[in-house]
N, C-alpha and C. Protein backbone atom coordinates (compact mmCIF):
# COMPACT_ATOMS: atom_id res chain seq x y z
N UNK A 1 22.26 83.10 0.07
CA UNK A 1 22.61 81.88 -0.62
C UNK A 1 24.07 81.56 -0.35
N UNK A 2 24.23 80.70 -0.54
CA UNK A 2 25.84 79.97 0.28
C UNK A 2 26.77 79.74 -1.10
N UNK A 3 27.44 80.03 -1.22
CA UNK A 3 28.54 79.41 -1.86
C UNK A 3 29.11 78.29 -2.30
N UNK A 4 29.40 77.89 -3.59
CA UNK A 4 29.27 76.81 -3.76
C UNK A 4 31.16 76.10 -2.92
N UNK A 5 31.60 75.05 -2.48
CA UNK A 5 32.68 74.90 -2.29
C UNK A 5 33.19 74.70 -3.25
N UNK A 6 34.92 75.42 -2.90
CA UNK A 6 35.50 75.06 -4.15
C UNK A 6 35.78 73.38 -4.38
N UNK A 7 36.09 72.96 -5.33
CA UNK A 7 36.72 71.56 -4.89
C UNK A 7 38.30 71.27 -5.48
N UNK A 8 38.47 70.52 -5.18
CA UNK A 8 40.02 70.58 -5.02
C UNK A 8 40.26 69.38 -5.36
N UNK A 9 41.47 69.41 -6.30
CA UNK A 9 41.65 68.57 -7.32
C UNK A 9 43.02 67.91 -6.75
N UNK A 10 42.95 66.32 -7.13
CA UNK A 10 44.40 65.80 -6.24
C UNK A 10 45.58 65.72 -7.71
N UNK A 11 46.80 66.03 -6.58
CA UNK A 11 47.55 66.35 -7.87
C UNK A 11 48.25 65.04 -8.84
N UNK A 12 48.31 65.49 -9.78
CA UNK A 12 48.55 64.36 -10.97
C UNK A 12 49.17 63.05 -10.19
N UNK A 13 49.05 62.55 -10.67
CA UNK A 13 49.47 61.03 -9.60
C UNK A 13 50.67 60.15 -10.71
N UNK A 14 51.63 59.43 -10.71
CA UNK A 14 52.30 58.71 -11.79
C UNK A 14 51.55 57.48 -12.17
N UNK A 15 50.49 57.25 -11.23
CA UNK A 15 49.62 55.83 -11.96
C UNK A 15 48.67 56.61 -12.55
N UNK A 16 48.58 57.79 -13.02
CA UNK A 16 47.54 58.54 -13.97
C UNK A 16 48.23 58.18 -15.61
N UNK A 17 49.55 57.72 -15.86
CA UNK A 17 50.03 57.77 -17.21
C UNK A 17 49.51 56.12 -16.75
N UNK A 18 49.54 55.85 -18.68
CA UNK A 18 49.08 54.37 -18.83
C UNK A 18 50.26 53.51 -18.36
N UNK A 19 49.82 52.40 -18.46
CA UNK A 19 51.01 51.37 -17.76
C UNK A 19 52.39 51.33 -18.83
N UNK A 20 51.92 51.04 -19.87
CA UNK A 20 52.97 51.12 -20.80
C UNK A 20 54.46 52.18 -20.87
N UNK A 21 53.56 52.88 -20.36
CA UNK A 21 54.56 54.54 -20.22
C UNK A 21 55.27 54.42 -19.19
N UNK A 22 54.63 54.22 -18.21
CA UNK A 22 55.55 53.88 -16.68
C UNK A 22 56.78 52.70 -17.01
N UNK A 23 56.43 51.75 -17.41
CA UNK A 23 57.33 50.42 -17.63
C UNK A 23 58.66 51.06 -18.38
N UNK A 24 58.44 51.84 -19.77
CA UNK A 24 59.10 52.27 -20.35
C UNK A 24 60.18 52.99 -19.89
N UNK A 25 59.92 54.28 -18.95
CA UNK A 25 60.21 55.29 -18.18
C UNK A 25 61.13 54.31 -16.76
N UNK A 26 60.48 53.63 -16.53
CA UNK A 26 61.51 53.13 -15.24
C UNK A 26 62.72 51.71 -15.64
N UNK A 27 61.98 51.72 -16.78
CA UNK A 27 63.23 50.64 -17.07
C UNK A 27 64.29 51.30 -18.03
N UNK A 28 63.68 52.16 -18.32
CA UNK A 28 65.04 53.34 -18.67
C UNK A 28 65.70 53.83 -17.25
N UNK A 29 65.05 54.19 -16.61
CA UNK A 29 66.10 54.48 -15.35
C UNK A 29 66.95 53.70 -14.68
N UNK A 30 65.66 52.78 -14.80
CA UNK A 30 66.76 51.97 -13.67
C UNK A 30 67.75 50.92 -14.46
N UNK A 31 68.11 50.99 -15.66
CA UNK A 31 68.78 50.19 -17.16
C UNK A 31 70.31 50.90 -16.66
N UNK A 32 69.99 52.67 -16.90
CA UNK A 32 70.60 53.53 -16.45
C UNK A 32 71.63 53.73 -15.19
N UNK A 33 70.98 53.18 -14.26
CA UNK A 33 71.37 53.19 -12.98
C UNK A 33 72.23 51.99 -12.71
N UNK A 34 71.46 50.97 -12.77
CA UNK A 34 71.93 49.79 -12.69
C UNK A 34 72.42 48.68 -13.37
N UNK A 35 72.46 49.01 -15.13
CA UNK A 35 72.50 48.07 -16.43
C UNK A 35 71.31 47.15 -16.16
N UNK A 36 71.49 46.72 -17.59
CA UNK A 36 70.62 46.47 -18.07
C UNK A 36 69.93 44.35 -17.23
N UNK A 37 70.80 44.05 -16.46
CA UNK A 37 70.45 42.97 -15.78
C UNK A 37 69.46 42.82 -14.35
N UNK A 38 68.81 44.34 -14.61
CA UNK A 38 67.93 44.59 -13.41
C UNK A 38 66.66 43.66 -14.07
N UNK A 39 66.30 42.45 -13.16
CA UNK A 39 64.70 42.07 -13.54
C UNK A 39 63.34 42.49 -13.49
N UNK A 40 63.06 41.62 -14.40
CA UNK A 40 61.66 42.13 -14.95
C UNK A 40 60.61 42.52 -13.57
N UNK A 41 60.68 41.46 -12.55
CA UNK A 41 60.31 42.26 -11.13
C UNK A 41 59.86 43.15 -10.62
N UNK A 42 61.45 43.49 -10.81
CA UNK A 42 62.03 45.28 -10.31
C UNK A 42 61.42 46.31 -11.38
N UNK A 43 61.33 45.99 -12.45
CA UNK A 43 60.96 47.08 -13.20
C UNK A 43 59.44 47.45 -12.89
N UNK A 44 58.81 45.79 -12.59
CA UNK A 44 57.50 45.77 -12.34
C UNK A 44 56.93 47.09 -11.13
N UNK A 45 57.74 46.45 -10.11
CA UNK A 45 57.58 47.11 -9.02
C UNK A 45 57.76 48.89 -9.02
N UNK A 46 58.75 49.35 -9.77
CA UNK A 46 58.72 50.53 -9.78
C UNK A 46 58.04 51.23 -10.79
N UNK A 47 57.92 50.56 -11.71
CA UNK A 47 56.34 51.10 -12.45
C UNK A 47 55.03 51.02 -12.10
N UNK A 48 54.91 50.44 -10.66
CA UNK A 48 53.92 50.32 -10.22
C UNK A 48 52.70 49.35 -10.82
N UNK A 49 53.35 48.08 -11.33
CA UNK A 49 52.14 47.09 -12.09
C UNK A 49 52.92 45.82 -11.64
N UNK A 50 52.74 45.42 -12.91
CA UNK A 50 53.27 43.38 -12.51
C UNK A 50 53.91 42.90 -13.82
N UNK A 51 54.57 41.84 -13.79
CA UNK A 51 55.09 40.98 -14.99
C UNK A 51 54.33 40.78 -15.64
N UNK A 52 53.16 40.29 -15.71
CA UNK A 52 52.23 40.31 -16.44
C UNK A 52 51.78 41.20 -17.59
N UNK A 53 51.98 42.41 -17.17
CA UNK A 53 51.88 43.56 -18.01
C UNK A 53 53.26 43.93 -18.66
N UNK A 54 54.10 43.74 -18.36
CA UNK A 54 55.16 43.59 -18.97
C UNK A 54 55.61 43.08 -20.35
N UNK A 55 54.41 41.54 -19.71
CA UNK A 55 54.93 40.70 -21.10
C UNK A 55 53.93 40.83 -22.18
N UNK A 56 52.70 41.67 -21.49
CA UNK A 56 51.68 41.41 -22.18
C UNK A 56 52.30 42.69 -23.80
N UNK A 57 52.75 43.83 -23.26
CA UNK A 57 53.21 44.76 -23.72
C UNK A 57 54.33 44.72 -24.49
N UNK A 58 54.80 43.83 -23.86
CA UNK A 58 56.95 44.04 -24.50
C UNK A 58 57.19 42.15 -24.99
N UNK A 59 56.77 41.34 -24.79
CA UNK A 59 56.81 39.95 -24.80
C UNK A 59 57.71 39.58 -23.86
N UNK A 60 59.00 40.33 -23.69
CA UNK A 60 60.09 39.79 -22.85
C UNK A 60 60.63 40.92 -21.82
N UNK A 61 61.73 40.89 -21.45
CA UNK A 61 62.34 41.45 -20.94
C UNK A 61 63.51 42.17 -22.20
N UNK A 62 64.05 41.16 -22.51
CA UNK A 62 64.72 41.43 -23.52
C UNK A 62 64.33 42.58 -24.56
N UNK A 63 63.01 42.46 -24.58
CA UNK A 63 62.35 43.78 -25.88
C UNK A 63 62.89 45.12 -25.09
N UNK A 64 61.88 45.01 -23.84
CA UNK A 64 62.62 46.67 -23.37
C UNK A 64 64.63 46.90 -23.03
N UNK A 65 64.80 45.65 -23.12
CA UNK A 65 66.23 45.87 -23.04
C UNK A 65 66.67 46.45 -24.33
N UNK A 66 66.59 45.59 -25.91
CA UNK A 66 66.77 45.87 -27.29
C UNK A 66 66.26 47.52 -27.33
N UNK A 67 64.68 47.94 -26.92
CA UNK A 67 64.14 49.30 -26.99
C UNK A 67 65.69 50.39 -26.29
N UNK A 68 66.05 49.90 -25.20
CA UNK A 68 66.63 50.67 -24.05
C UNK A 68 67.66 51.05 -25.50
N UNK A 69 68.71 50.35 -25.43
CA UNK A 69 69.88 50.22 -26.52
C UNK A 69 69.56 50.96 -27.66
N UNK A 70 68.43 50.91 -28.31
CA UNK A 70 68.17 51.42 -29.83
C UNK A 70 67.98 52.72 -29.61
N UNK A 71 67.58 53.26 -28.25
CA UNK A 71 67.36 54.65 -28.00
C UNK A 71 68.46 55.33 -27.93
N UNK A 72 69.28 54.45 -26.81
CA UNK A 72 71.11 54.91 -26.76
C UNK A 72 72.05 55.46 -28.07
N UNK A 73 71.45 54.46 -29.02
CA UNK A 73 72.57 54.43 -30.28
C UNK A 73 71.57 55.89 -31.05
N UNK A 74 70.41 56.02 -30.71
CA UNK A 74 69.79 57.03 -31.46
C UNK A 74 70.05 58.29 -31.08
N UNK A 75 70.07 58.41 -29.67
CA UNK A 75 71.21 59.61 -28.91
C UNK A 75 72.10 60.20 -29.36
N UNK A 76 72.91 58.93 -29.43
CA UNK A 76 74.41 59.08 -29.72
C UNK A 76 74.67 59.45 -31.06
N UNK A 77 73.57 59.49 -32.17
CA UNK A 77 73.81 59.35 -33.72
C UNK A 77 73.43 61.13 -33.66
N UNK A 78 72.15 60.99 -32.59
CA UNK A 78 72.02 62.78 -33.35
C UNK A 78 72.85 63.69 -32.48
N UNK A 79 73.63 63.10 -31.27
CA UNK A 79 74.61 64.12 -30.82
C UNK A 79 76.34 63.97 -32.14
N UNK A 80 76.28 62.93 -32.17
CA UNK A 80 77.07 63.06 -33.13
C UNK A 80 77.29 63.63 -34.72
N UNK A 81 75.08 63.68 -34.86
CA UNK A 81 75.24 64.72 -36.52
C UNK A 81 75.03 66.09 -35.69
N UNK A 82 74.89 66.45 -34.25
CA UNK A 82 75.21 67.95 -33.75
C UNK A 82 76.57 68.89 -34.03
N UNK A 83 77.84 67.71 -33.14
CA UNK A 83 79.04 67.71 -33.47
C UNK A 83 79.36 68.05 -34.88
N UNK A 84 79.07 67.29 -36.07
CA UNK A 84 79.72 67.60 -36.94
C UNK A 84 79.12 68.53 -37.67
N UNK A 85 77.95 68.89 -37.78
CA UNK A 85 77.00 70.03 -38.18
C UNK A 85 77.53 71.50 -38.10
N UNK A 86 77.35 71.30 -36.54
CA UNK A 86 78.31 72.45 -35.87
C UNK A 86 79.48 73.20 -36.71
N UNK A 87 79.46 74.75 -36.60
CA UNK A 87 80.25 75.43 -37.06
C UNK A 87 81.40 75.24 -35.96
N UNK A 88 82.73 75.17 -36.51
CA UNK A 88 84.23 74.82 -35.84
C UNK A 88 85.01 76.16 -36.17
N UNK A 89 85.77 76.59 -35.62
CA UNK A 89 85.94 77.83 -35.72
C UNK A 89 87.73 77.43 -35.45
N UNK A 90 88.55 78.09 -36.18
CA UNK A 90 90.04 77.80 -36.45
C UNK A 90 90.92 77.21 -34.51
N UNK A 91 91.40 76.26 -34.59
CA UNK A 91 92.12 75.78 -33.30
C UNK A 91 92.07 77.01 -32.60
N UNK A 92 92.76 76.54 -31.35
CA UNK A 92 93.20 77.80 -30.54
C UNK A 92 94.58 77.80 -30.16
């Protein structure tokens, strides 16, 4: 009797996450990279979808811009309750 073949699985792909996730993820990067005046387009394109889905998801451009920012300041709030949390230990 023969063996069954193994089969072989292709590896995770980035159009395997939903669209939403991708949009999110690259317009954080590229917000990052390039500020925040990169178009809706470009974001399209490197998330691998279209404007369409964009707006269907975010209404504007502007939303994932406001999202981008609110994440920044949320960063910055819990590195800053790290800082002061933090045990300080006498000058040097």
């Amino acid at each position: 009797m023969r063996a069954t073949p193994k089969t072989i699985q292709s590896p995770p792909s980035e159009l395997d996450k939903p669209a939403k996730e991708r949009i999110v993820y690259e317009a954080t990067r590229l917000f990052t990279w390039w500020g925040v005046n990169i178009s809706s387009q470009m974001i399209a394109h490197f998330a691998h979808t279209n404007v369409a889905t964009i707006i269907k998801h975010f209404g504007t451009r502007e939303r994932l811009v406001f999202d981008f920012l609110k994440s920044l300041i949320k960063q910055a709030e819990q590195s800053w309750k790290e800082i002061t949390t933090s045990e300080v230990g006498p000058p040097v």
